[in-house]
PDB file of N, CA and C in Angstrom:
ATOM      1  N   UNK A   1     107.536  80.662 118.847  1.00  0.00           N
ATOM      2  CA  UNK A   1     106.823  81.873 118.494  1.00  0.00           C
ATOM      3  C   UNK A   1     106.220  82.463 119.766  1.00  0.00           C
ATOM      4  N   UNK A   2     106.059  83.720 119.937  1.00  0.00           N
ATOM      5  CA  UNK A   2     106.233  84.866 121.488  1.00  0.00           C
ATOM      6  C   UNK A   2     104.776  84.565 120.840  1.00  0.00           C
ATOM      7  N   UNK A   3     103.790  84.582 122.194  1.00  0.00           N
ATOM      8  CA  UNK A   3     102.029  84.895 122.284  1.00  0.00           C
ATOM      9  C   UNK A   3     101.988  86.125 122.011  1.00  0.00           C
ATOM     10  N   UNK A   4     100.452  86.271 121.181  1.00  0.00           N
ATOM     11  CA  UNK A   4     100.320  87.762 120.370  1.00  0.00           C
ATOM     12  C   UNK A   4     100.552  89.109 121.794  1.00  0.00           C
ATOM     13  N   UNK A   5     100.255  88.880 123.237  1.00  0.00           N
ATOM     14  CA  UNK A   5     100.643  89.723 123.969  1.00  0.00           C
ATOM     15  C   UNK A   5     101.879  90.230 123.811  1.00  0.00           C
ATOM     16  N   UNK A   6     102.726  88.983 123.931  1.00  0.00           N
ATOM     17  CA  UNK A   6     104.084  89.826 123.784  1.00  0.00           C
ATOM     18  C   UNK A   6     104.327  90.615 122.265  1.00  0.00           C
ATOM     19  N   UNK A   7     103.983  89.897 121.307  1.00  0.00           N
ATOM     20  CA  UNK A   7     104.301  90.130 120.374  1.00  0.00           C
ATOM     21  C   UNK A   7     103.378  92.321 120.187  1.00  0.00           C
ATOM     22  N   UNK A   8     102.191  92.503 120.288  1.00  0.00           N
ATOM     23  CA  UNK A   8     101.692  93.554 120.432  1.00  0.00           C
ATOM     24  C   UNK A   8     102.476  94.850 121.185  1.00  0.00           C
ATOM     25  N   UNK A   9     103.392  94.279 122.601  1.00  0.00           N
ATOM     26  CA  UNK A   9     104.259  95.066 123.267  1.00  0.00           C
ATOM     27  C   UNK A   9     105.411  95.326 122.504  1.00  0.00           C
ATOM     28  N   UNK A  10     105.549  94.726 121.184  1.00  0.00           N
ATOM     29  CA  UNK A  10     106.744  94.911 120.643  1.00  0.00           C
ATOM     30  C   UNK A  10     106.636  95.858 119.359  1.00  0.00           C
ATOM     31  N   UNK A  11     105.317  95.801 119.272  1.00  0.00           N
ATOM     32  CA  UNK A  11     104.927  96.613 117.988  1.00  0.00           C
ATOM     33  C   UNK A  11     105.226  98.208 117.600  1.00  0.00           C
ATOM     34  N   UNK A  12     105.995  98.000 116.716  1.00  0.00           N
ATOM     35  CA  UNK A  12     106.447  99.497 115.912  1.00  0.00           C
ATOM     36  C   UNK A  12     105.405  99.756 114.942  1.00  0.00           C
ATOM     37  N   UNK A  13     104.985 101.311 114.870  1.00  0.00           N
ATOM     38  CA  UNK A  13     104.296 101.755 113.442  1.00  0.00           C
ATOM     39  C   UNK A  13     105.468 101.883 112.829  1.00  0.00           C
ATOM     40  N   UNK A  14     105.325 101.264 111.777  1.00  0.00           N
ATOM     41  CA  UNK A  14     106.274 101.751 110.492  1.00  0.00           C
ATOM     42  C   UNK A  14     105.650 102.633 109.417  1.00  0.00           C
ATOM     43  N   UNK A  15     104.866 103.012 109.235  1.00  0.00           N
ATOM     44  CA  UNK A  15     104.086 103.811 108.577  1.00  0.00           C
ATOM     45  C   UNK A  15     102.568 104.582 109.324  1.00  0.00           C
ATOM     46  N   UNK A  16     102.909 105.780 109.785  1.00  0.00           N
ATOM     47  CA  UNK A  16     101.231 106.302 109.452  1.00  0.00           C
ATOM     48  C   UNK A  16     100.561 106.463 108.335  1.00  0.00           C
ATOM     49  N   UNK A  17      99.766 106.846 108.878  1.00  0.00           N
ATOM     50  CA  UNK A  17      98.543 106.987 108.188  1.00  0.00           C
ATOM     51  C   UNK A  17      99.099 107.845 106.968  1.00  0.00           C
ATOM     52  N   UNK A  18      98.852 106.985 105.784  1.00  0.00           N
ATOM     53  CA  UNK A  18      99.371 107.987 104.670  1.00  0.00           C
ATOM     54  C   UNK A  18      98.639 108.412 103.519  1.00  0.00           C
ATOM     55  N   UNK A  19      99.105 109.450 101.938  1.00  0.00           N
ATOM     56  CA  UNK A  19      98.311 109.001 100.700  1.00  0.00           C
ATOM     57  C   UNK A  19      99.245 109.084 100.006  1.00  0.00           C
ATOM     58  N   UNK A  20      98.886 108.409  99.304  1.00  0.00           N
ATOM     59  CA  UNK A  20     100.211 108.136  97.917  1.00  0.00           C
ATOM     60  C   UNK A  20      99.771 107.185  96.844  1.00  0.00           C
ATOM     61  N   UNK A  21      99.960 107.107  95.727  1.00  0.00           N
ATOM     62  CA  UNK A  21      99.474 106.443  94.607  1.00  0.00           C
ATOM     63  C   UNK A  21     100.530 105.007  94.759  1.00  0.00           C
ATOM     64  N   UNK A  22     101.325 105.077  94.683  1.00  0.00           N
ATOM     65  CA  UNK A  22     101.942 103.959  95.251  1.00  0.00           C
ATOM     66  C   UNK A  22     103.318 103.917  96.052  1.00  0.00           C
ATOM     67  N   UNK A  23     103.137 102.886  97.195  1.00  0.00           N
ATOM     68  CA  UNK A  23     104.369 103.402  98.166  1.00  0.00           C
ATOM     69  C   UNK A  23     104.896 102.112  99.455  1.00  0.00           C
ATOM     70  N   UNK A  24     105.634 102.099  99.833  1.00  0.00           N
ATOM     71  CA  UNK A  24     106.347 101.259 100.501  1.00  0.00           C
ATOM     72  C   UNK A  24     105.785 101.017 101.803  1.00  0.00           C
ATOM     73  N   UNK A  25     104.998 100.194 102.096  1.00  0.00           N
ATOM     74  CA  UNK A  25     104.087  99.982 103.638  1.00  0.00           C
ATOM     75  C   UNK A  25     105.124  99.452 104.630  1.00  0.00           C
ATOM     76  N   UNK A  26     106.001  98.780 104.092  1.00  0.00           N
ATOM     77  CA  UNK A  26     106.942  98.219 105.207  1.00  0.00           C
ATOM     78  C   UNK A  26     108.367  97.518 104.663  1.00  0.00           C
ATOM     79  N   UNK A  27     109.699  97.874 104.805  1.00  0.00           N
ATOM     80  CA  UNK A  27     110.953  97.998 104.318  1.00  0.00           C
ATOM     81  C   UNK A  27     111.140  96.094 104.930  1.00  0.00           C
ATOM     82  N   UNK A  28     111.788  95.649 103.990  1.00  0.00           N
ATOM     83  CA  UNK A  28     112.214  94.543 104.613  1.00  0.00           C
ATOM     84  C   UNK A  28     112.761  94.783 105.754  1.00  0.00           C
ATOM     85  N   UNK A  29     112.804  93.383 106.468  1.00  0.00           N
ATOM     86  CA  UNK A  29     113.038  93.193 108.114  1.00  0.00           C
ATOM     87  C   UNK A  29     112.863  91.327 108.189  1.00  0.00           C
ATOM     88  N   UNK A  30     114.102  91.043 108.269  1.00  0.00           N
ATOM     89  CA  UNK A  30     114.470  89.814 108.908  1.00  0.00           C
ATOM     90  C   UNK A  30     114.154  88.947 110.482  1.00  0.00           C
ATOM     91  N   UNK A  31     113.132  90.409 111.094  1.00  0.00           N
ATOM     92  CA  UNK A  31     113.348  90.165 112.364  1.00  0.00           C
ATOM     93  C   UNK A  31     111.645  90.031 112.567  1.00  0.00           C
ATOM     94  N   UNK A  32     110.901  90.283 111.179  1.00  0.00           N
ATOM     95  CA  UNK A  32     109.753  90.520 111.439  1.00  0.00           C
ATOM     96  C   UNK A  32     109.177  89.426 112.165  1.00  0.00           C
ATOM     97  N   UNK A  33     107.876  89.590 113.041  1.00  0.00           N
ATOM     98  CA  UNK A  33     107.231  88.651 113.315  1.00  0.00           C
ATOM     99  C   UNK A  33     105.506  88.539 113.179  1.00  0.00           C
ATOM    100  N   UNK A  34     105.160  89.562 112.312  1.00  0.00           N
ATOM    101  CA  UNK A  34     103.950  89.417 111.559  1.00  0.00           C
ATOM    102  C   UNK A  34     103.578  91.205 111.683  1.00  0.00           C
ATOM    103  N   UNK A  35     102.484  91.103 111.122  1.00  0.00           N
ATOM    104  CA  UNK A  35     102.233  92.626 110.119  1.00  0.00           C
ATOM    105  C   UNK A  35     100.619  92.729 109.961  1.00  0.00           C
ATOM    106  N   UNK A  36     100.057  94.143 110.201  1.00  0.00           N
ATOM    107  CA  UNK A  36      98.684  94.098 110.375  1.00  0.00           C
ATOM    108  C   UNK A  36      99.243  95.216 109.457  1.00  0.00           C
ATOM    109  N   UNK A  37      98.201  95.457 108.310  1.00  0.00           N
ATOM    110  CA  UNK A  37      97.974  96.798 107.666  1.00  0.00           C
ATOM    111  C   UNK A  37      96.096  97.107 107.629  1.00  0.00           C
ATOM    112  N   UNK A  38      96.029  97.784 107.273  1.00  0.00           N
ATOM    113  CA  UNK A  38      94.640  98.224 107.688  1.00  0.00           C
ATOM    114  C   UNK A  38      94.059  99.160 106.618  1.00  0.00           C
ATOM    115  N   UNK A  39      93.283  99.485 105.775  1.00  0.00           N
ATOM    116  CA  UNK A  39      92.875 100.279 104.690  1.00  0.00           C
ATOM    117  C   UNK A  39      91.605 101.486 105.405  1.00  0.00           C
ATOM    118  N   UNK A  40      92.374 102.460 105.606  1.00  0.00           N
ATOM    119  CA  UNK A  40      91.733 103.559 106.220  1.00  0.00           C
ATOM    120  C   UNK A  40      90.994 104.716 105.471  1.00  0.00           C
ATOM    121  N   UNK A  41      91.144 104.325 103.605  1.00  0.00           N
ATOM    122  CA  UNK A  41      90.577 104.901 102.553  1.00  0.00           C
ATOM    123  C   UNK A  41      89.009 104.612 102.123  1.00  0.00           C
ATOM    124  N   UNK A  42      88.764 105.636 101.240  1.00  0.00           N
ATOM    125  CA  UNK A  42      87.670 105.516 100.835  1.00  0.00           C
ATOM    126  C   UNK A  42      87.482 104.445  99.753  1.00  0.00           C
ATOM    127  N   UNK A  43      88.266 103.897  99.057  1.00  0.00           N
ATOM    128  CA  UNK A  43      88.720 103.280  98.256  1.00  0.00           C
ATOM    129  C   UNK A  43      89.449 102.101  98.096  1.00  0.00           C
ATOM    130  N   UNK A  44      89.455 100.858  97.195  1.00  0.00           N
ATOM    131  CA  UNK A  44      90.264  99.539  97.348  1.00  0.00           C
ATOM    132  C   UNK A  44      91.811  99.614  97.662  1.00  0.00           C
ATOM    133  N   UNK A  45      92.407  99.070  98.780  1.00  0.00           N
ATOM    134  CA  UNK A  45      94.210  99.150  98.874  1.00  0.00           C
ATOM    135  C   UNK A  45      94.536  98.123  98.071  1.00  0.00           C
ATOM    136  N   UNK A  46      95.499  98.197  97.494  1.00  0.00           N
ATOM    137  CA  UNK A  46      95.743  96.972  96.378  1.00  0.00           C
ATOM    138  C   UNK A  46      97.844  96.650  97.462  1.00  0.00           C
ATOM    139  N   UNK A  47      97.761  95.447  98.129  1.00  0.00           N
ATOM    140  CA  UNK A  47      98.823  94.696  98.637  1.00  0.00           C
ATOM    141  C   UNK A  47      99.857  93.907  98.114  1.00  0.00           C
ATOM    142  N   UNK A  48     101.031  94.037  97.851  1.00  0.00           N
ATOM    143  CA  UNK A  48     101.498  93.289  97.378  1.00  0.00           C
ATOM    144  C   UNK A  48     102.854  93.206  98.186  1.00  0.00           C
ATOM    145  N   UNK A  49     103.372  91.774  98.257  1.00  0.00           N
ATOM    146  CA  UNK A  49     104.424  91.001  99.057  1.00  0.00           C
ATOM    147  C   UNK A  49     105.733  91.340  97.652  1.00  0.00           C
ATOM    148  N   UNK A  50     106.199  92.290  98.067  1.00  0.00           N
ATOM    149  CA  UNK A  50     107.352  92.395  97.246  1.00  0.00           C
ATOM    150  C   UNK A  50     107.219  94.513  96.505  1.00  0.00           C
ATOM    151  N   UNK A  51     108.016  94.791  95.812  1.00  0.00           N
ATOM    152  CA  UNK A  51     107.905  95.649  95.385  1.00  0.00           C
ATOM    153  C   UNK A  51     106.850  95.938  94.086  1.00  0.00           C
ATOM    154  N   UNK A  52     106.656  97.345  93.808  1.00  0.00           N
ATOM    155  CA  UNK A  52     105.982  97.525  92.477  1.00  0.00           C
ATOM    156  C   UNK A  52     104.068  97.217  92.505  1.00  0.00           C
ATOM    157  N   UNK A  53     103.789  97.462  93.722  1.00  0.00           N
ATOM    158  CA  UNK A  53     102.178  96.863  93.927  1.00  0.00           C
ATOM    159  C   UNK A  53     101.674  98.187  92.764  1.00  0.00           C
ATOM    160  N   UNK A  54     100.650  97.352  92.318  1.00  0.00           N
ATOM    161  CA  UNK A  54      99.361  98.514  91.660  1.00  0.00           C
ATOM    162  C   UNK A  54      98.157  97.553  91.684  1.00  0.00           C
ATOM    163  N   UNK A  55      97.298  98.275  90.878  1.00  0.00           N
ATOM    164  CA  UNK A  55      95.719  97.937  90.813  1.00  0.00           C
ATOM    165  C   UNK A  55      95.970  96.174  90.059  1.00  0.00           C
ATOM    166  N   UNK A  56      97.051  96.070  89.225  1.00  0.00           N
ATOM    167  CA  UNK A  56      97.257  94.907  88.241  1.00  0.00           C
ATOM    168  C   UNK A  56      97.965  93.479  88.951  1.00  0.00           C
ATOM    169  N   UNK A  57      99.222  94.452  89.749  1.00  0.00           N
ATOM    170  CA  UNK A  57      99.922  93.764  90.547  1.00  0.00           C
ATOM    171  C   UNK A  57      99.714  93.534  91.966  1.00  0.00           C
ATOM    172  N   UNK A  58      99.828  92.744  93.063  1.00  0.00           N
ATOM    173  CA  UNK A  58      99.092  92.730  93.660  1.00  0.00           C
ATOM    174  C   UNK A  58      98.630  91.031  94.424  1.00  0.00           C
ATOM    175  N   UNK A  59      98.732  91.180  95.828  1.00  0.00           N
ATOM    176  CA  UNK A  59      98.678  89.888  96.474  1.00  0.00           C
ATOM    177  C   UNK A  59      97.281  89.755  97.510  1.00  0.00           C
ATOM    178  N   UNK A  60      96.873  90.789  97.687  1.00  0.00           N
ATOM    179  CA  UNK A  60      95.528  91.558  98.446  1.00  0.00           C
ATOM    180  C   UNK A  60      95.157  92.725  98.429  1.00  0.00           C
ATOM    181  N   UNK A  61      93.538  92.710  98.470  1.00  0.00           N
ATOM    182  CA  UNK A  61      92.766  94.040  98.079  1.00  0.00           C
ATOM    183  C   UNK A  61      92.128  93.693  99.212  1.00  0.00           C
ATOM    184  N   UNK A  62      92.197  95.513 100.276  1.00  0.00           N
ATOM    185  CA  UNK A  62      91.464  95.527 101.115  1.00  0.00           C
ATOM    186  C   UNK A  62      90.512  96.663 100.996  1.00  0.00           C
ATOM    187  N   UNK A  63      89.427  95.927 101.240  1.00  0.00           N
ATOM    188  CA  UNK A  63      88.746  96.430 100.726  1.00  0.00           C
ATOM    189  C   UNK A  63      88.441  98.362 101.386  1.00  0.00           C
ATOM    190  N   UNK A  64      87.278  98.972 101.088  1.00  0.00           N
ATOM    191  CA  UNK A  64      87.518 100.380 101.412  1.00  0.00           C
ATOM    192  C   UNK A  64      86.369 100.464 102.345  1.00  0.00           C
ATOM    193  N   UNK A  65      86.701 101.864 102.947  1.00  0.00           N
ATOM    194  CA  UNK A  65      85.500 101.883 104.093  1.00  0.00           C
ATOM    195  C   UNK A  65      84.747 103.010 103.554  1.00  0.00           C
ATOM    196  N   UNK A  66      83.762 103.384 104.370  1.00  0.00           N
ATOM    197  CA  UNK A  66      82.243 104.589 103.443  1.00  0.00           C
ATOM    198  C   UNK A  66      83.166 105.656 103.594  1.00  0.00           C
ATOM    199  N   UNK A  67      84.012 106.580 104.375  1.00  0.00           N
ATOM    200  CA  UNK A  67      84.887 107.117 103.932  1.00  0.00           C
ATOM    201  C   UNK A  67      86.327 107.171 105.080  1.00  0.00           C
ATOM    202  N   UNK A  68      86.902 108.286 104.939  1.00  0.00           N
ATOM    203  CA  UNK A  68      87.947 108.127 105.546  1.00  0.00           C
ATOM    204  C   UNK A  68      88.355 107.737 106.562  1.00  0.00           C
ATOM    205  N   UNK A  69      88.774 107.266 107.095  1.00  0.00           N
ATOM    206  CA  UNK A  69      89.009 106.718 108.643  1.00  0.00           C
ATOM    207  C   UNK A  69      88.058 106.211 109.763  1.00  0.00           C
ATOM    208  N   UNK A  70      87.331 105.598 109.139  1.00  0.00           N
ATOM    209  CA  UNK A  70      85.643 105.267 109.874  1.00  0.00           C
ATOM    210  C   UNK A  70      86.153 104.144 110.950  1.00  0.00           C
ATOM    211  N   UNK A  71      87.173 103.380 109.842  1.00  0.00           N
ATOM    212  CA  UNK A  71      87.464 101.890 111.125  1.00  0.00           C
ATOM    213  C   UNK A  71      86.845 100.928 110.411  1.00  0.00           C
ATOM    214  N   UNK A  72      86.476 101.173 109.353  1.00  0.00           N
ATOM    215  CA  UNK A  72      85.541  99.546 108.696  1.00  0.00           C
ATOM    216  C   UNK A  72      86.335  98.707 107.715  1.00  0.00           C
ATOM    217  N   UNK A  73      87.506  99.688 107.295  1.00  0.00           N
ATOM    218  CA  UNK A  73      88.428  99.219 106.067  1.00  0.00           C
ATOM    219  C   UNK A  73      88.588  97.965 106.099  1.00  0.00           C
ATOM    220  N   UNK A  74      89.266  97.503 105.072  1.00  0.00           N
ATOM    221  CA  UNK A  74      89.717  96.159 105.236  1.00  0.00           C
ATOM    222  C   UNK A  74      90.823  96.022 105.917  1.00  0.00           C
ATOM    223  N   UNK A  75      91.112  95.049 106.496  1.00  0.00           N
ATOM    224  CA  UNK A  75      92.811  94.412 107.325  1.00  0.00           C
ATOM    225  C   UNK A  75      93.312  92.909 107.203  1.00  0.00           C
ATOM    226  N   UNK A  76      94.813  93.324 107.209  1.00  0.00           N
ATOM    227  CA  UNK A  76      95.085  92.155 106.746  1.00  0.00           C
ATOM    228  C   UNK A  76      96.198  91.782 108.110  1.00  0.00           C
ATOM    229  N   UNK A  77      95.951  90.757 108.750  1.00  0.00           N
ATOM    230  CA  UNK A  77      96.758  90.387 110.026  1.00  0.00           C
ATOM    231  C   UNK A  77      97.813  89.144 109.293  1.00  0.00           C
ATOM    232  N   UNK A  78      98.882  89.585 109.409  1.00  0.00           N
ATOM    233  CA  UNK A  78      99.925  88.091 109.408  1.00  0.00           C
ATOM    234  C   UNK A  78     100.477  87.739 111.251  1.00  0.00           C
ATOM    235  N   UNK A  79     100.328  87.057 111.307  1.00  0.00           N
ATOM    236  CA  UNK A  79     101.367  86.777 112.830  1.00  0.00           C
ATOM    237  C   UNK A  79     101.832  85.146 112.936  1.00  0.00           C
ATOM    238  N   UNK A  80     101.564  84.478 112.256  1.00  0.00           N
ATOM    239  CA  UNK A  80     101.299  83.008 112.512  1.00  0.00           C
ATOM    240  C   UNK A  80     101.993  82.721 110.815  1.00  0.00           C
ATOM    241  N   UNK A  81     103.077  81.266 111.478  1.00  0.00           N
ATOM    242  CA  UNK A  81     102.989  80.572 110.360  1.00  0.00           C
ATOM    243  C   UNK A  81     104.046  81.034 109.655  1.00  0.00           C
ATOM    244  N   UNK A  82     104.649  81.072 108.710  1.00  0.00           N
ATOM    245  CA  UNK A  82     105.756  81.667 107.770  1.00  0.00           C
ATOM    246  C   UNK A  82     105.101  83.058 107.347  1.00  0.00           C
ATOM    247  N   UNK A  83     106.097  84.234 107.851  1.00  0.00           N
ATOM    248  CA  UNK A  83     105.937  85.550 108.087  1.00  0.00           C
ATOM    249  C   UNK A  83     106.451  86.637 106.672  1.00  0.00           C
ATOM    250  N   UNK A  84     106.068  87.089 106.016  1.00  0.00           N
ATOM    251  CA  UNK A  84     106.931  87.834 104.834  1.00  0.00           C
ATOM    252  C   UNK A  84     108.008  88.597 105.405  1.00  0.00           C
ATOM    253  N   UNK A  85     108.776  88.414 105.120  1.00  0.00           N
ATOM    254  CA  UNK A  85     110.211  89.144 105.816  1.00  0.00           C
ATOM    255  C   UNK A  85     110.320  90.374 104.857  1.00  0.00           C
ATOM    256  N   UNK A  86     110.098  90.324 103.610  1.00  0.00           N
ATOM    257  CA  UNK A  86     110.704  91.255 102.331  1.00  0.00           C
ATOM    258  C   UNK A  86     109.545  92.154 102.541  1.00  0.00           C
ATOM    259  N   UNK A  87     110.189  93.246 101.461  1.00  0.00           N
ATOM    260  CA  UNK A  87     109.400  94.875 101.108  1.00  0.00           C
ATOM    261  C   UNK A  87     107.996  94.467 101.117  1.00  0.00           C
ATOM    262  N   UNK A  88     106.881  94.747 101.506  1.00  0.00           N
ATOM    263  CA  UNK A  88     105.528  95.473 101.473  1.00  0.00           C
ATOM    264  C   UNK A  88     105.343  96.454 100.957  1.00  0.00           C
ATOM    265  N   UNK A  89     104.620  96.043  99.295  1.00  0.00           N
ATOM    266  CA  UNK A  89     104.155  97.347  98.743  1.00  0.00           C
ATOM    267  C   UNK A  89     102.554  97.910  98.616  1.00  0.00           C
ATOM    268  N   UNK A  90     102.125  99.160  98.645  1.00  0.00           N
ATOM    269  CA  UNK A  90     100.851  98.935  98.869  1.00  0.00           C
ATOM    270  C   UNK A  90     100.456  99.904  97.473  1.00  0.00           C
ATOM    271  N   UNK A  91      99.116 100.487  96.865  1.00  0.00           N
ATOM    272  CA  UNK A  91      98.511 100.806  95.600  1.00  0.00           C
ATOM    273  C   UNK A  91      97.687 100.843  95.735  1.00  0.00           C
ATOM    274  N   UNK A  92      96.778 102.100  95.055  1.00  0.00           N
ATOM    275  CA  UNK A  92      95.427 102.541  94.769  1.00  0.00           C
ATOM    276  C   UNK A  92      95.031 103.760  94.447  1.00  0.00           C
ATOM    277  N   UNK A  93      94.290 104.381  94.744  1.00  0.00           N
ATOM    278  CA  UNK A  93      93.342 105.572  94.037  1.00  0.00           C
ATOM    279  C   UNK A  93      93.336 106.192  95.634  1.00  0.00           C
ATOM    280  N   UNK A  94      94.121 106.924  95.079  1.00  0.00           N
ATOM    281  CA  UNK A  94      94.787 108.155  96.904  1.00  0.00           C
ATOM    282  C   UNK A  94      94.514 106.838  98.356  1.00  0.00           C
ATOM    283  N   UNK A  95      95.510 105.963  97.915  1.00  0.00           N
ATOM    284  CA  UNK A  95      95.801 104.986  99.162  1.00  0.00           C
ATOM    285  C   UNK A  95      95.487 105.743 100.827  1.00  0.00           C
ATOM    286  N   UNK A  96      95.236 105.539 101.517  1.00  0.00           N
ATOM    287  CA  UNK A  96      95.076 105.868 102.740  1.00  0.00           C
ATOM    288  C   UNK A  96      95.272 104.467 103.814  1.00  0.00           C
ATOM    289  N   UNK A  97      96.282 104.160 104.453  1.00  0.00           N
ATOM    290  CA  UNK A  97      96.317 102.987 105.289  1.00  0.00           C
ATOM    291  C   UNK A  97      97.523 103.298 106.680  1.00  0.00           C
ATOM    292  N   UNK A  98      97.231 102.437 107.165  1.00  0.00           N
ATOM    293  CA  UNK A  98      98.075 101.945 108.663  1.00  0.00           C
ATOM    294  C   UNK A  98      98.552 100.743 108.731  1.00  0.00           C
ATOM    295  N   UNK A  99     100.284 100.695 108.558  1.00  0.00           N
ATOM    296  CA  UNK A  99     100.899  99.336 108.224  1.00  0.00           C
ATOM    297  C   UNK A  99     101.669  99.396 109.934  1.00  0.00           C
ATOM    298  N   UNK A 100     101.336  98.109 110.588  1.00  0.00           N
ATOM    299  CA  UNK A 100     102.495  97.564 112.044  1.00  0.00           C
ATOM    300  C   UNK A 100     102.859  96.595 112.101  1.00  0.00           C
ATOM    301  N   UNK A 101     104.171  96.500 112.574  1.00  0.00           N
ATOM    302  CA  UNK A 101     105.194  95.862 111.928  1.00  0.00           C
ATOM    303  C   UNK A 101     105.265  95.281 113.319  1.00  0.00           C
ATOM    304  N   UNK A 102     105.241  93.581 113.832  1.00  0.00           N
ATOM    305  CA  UNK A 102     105.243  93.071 115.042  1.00  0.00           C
ATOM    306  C   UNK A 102     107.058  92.387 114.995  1.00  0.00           C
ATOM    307  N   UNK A 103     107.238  92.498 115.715  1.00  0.00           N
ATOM    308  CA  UNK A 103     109.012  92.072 115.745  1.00  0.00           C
ATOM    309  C   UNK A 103     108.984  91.036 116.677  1.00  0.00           C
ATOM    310  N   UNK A 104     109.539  89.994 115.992  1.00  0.00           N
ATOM    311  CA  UNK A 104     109.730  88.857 116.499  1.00  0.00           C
ATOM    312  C   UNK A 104     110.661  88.590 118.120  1.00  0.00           C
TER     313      UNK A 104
END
């Protein structure tokens, strides 16, 4: 496994900053090598490792910041350890987030 330096120089946004009620944070990738998403809403992001995330479904809630883009949101860092390779779906009440995709 490449040290998070290298790994950071390798980093693609796969998604800006978006809103959507529910929507695809990151397309499978075999090559992944870990994944920071970040909740840039006023409101809970509801995470889920696979397709179909909502408020019900759902693998992590990050939490929300006082409002839009402050920087306090919740984040969720993978880099270490067995990596989700498959679809990233994300869900909520006008979602607002930043998903990066570190390549192995």
């Amino acid at each position: 496994m490449a040290d998070i330096n290298t790994l950071i120089a390798k980093a693609t946004v796969s998604s800006a900053p978006t809103i959507a009620s529910e929507a695809q944070a990151l397309a499978a990738n075999v090559n992944r090598g870990g994944f920071i998403i970040q909740n840039l809403g006023a409101n809970p992001l509801f995470v889920r490792f696979g397709a179909g995330a909502s408020t019900t479904e759902f693998n992590f809630v990050l939490r929300a910041g006082t409002g839009n883009d402050d920087g306090i949101g919740g984040i969720l860092i993978i880099n270490q350890g067995t990596v989700w390779m498959g679809i990233i779906t994300i869900a909520g009440t006008t979602p607002r987030y930043v998903a990066t995709e570190l390549i192995a």
